[in-house]
PDB file of N, CA and C in Angstrom:
ATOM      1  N   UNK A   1     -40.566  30.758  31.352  1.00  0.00           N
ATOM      2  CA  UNK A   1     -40.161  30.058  32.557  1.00  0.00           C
ATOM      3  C   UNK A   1     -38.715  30.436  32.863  1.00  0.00           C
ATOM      4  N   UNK A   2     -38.621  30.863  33.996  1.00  0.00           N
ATOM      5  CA  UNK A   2     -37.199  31.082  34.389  1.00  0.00           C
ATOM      6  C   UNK A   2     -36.745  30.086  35.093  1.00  0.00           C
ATOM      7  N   UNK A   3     -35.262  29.693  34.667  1.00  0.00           N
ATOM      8  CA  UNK A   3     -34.615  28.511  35.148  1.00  0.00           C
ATOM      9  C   UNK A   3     -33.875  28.524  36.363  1.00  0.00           C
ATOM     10  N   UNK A   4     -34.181  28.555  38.014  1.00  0.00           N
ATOM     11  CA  UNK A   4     -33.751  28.403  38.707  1.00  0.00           C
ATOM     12  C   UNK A   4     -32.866  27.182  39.443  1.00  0.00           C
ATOM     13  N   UNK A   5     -31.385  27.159  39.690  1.00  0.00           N
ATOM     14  CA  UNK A   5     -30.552  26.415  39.756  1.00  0.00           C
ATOM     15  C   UNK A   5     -30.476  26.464  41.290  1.00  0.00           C
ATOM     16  N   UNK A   6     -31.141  27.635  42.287  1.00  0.00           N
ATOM     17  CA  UNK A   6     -30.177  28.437  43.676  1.00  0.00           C
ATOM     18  C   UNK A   6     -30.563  27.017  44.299  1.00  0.00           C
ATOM     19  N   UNK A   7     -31.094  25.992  44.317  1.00  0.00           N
ATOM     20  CA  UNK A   7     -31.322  24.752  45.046  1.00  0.00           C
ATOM     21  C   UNK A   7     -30.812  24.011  44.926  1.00  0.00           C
ATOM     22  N   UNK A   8     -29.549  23.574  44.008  1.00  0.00           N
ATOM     23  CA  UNK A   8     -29.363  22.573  43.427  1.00  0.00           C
ATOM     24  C   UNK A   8     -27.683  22.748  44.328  1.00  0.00           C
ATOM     25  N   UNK A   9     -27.403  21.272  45.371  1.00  0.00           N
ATOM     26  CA  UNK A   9     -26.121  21.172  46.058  1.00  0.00           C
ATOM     27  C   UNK A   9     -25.290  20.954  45.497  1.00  0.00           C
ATOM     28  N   UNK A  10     -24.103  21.456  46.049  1.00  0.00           N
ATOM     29  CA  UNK A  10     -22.895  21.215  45.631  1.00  0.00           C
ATOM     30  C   UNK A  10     -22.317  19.559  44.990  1.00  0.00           C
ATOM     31  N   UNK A  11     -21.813  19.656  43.976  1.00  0.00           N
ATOM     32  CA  UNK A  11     -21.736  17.860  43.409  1.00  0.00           C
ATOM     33  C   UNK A  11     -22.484  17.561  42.862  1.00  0.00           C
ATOM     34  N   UNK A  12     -23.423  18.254  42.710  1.00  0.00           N
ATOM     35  CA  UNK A  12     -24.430  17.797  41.457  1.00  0.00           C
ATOM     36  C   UNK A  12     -24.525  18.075  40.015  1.00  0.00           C
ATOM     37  N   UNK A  13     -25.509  17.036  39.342  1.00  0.00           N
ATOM     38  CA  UNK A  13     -25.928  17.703  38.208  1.00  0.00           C
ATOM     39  C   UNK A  13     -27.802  17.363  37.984  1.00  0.00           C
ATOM     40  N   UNK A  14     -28.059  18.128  36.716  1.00  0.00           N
ATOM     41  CA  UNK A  14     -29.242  17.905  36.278  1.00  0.00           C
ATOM     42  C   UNK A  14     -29.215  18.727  34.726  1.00  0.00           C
ATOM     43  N   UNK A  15     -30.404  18.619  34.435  1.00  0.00           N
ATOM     44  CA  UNK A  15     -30.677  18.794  32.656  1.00  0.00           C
ATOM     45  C   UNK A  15     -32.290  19.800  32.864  1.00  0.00           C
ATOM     46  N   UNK A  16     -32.122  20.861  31.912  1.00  0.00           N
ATOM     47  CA  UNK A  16     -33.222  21.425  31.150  1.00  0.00           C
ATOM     48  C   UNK A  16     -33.811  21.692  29.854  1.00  0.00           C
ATOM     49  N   UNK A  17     -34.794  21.193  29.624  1.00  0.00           N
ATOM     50  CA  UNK A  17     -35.011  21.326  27.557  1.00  0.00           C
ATOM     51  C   UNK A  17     -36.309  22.106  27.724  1.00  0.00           C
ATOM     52  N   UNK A  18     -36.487  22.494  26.924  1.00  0.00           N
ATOM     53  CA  UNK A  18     -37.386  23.502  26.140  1.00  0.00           C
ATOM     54  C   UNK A  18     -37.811  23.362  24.759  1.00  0.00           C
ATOM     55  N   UNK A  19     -38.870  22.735  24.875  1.00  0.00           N
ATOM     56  CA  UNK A  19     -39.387  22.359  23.212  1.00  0.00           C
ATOM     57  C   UNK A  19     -40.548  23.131  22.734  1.00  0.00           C
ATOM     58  N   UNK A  20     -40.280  23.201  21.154  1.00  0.00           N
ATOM     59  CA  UNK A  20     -41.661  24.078  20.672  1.00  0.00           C
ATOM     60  C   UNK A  20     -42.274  23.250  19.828  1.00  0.00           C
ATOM     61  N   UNK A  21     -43.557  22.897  19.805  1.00  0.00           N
ATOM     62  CA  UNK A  21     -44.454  21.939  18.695  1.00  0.00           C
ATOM     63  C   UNK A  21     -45.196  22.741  18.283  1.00  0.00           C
ATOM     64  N   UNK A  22     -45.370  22.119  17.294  1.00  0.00           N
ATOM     65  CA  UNK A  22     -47.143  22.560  16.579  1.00  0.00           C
ATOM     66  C   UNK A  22     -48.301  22.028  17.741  1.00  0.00           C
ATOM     67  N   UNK A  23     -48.973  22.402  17.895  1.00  0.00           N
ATOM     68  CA  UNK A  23     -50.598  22.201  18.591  1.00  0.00           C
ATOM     69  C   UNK A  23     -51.100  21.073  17.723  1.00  0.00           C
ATOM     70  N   UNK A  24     -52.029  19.880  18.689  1.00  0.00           N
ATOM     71  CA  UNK A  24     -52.839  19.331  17.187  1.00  0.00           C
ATOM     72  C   UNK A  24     -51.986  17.972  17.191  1.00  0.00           C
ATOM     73  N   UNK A  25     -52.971  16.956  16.713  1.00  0.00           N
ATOM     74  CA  UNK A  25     -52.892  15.612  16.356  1.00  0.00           C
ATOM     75  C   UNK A  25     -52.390  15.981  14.720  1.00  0.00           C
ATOM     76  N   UNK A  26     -51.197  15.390  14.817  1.00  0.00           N
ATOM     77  CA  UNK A  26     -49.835  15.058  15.473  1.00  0.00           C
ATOM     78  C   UNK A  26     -48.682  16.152  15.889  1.00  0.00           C
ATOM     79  N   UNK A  27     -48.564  16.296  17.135  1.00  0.00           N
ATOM     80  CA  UNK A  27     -47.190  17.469  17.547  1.00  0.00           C
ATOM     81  C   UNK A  27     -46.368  17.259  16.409  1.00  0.00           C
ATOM     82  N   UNK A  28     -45.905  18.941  15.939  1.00  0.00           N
ATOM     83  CA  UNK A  28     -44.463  18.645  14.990  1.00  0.00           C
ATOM     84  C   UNK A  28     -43.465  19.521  15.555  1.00  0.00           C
ATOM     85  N   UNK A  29     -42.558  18.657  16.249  1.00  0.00           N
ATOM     86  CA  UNK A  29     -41.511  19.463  17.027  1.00  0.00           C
ATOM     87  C   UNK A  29     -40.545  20.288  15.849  1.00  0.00           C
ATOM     88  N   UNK A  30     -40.260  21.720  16.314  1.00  0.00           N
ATOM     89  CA  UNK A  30     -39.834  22.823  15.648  1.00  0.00           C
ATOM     90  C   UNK A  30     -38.739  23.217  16.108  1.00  0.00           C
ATOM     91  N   UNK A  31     -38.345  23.097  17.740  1.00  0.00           N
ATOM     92  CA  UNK A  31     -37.648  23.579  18.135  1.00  0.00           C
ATOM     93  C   UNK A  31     -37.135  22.897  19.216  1.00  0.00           C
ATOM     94  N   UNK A  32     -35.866  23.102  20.243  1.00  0.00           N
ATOM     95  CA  UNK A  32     -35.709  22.376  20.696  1.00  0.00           C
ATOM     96  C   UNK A  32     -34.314  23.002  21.429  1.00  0.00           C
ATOM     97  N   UNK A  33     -34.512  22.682  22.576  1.00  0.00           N
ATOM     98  CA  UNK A  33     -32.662  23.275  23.311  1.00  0.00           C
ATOM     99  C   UNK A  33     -32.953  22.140  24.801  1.00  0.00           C
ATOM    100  N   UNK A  34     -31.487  21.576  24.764  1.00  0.00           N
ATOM    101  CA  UNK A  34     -31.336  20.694  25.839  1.00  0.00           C
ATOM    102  C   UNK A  34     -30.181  21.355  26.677  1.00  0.00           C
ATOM    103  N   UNK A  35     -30.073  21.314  27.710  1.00  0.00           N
ATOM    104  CA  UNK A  35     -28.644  21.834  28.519  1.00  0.00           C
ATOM    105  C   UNK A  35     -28.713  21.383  29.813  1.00  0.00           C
ATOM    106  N   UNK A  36     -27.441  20.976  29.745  1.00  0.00           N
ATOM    107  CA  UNK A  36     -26.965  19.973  30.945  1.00  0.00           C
ATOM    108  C   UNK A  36     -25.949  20.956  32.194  1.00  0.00           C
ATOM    109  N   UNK A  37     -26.400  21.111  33.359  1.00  0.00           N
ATOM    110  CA  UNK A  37     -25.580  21.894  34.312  1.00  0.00           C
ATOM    111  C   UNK A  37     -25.489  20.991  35.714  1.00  0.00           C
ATOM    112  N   UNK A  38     -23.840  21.805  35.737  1.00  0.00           N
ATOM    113  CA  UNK A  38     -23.306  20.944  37.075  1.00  0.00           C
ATOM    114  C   UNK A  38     -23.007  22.045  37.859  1.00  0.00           C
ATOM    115  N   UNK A  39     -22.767  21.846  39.315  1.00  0.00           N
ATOM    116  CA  UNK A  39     -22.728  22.280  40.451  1.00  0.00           C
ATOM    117  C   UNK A  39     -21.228  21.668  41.193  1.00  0.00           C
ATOM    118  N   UNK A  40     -20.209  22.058  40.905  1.00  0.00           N
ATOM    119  CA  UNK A  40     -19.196  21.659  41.620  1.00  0.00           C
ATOM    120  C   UNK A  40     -18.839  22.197  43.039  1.00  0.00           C
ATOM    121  N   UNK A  41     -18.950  23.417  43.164  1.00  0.00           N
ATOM    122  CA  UNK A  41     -18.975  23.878  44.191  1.00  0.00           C
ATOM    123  C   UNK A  41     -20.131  24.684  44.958  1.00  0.00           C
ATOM    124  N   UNK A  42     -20.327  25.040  45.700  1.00  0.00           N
ATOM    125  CA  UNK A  42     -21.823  26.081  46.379  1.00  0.00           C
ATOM    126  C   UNK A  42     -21.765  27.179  45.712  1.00  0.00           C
ATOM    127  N   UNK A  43     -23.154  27.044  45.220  1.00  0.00           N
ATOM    128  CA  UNK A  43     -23.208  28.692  44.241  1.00  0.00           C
ATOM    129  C   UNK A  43     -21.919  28.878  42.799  1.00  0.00           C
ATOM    130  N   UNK A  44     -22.015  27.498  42.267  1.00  0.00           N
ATOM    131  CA  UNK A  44     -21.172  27.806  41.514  1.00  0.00           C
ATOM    132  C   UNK A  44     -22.185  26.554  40.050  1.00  0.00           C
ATOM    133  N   UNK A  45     -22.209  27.336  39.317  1.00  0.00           N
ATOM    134  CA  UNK A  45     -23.154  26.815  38.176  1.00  0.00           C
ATOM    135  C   UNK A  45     -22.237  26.445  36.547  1.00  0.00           C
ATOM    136  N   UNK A  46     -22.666  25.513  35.944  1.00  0.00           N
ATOM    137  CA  UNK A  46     -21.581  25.639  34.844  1.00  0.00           C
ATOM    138  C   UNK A  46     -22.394  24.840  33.887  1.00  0.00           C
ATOM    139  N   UNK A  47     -22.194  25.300  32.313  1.00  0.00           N
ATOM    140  CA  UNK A  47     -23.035  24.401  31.535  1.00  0.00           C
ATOM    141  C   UNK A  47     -22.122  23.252  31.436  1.00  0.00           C
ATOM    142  N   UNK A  48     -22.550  21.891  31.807  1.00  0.00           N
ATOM    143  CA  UNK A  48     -21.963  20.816  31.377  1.00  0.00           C
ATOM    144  C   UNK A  48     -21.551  20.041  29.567  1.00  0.00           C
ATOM    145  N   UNK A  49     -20.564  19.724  28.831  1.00  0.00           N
ATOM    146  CA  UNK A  49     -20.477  18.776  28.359  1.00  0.00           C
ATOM    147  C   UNK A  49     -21.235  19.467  27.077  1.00  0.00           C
ATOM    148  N   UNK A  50     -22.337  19.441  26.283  1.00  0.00           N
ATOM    149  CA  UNK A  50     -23.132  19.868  25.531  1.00  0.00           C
ATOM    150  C   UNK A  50     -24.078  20.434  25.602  1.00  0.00           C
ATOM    151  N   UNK A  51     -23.978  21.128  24.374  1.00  0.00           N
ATOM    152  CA  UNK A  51     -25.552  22.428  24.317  1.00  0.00           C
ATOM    153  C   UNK A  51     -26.425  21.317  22.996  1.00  0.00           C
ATOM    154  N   UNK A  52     -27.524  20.721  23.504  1.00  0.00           N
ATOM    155  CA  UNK A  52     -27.882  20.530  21.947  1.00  0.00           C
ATOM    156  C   UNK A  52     -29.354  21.462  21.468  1.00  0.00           C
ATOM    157  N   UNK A  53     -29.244  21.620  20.516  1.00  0.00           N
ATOM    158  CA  UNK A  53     -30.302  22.669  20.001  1.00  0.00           C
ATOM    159  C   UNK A  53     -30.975  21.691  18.371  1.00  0.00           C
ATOM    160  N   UNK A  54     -32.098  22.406  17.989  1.00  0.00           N
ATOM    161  CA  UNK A  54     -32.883  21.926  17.318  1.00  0.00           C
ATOM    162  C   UNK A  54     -33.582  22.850  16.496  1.00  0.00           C
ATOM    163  N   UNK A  55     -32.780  23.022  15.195  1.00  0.00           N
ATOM    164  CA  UNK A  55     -33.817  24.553  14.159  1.00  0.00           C
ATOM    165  C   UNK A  55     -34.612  23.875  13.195  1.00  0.00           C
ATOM    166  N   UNK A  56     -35.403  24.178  12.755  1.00  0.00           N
ATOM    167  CA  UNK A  56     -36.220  23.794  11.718  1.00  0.00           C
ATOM    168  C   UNK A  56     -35.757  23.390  10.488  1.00  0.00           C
ATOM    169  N   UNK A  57     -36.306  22.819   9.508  1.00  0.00           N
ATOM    170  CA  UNK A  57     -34.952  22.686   8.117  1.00  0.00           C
ATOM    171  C   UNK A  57     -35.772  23.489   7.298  1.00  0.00           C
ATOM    172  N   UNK A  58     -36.787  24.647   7.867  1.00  0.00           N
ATOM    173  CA  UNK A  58     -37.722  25.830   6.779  1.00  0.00           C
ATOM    174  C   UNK A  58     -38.037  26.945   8.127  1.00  0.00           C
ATOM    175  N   UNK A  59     -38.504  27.913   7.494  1.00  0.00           N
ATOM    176  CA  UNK A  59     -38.698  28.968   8.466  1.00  0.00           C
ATOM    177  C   UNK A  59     -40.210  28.869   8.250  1.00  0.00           C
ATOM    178  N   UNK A  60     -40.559  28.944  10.177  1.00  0.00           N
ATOM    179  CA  UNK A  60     -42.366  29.108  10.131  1.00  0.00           C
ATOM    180  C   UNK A  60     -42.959  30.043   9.758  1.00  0.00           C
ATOM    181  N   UNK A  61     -44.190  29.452   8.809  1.00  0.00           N
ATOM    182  CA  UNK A  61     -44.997  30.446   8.596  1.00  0.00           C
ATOM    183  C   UNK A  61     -45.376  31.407   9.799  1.00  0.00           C
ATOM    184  N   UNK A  62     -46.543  32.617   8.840  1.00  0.00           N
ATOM    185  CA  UNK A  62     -46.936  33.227  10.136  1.00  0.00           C
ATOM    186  C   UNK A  62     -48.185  32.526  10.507  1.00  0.00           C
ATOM    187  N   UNK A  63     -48.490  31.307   9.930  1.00  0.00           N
ATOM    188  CA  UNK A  63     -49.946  30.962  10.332  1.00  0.00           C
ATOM    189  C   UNK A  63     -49.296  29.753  11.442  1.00  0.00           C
ATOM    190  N   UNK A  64     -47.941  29.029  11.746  1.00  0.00           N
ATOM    191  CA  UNK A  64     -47.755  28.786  12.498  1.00  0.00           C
ATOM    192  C   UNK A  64     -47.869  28.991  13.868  1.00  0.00           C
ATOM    193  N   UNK A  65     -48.854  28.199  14.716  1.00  0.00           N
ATOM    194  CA  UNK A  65     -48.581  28.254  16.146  1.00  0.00           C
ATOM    195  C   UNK A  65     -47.507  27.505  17.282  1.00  0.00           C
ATOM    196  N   UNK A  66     -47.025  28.088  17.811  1.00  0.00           N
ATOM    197  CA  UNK A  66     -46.234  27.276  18.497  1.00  0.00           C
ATOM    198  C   UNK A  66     -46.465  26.964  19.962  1.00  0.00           C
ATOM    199  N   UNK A  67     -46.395  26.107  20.795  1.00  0.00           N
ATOM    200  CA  UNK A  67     -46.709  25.225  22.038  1.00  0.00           C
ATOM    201  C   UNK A  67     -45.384  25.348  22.317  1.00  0.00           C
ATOM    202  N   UNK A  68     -44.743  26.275  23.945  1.00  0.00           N
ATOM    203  CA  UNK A  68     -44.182  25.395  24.281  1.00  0.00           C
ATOM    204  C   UNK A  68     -43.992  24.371  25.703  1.00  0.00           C
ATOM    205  N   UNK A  69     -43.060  23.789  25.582  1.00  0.00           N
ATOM    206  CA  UNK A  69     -43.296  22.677  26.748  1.00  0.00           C
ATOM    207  C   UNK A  69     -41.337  22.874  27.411  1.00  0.00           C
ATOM    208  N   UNK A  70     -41.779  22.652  28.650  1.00  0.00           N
ATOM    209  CA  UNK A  70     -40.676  23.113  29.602  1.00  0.00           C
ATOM    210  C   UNK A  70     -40.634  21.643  30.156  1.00  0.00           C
ATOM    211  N   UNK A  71     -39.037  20.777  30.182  1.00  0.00           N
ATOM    212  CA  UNK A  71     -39.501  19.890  30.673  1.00  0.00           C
ATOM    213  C   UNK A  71     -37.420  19.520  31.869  1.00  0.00           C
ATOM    214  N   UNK A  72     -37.425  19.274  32.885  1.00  0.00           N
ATOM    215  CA  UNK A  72     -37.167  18.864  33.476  1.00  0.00           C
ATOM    216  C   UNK A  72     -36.952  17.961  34.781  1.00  0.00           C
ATOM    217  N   UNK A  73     -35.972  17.337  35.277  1.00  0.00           N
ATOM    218  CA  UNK A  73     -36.264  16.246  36.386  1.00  0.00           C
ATOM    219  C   UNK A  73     -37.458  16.828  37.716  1.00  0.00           C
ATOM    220  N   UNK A  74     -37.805  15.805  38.052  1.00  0.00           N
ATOM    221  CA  UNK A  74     -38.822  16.002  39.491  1.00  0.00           C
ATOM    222  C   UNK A  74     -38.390  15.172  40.675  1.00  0.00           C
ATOM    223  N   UNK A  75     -37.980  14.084  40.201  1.00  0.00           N
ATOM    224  CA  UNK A  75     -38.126  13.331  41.434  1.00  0.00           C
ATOM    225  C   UNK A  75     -36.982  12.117  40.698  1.00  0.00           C
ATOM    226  N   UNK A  76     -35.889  12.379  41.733  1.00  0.00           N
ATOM    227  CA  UNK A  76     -34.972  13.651  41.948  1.00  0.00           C
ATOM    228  C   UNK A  76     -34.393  14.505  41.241  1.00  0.00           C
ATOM    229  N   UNK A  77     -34.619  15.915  41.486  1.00  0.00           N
ATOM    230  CA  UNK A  77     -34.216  17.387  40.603  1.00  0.00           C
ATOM    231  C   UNK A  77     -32.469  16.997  40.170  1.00  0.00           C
ATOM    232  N   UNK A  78     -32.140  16.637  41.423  1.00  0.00           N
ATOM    233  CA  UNK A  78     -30.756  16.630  40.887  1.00  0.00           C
ATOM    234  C   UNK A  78     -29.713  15.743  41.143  1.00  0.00           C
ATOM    235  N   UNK A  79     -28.659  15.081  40.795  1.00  0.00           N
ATOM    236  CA  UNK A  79     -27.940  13.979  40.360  1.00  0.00           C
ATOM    237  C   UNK A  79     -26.721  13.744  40.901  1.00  0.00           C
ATOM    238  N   UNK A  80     -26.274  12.908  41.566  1.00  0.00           N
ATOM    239  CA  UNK A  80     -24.816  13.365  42.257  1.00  0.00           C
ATOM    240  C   UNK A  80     -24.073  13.059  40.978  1.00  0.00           C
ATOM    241  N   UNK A  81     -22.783  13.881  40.624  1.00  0.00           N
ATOM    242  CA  UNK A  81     -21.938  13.922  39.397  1.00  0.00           C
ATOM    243  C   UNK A  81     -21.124  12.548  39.612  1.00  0.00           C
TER     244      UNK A  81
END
């Protein structure tokens, strides 16, 4: 999924995460990146405040599958700062 920002007005903000689970009763989240971006001016993009990320505390097998899930705002995309 590519993360398109070109919509997002001037003064704003909003958030994108990206998670990886296992498939299967019960999801086991593996992975994980959150990032927060603001819009101060037109056409001007900036990561906000924190990056948080999420590594495993073991490295996946190769019989590991991974799911992932793309998840950001809808309604409303984006936030006055």
């Amino acid at each position: 999924m590519k993360y398109d920002l070109e919509g997002m007005p001037a003064g704003s903000k909003t958030f994108l995460r990206q998670k990886m689970v296992t498939p299967g009763a019960p999801s086991i989240l593996r992975y994980a990146i959150h990032l927060r971006f603001s819009c101060p001016a037109k056409k001007k993009f900036y990561l906000r405040n924190d990056v948080r990320v999420l590594f495993p505390h073991r490295m996946p097998d190769d019989m590991d599958e991974l799911k992932i899930i793309y998840d950001c705002p809808v309604n409303p995309k984006y936030f006055p700062e």
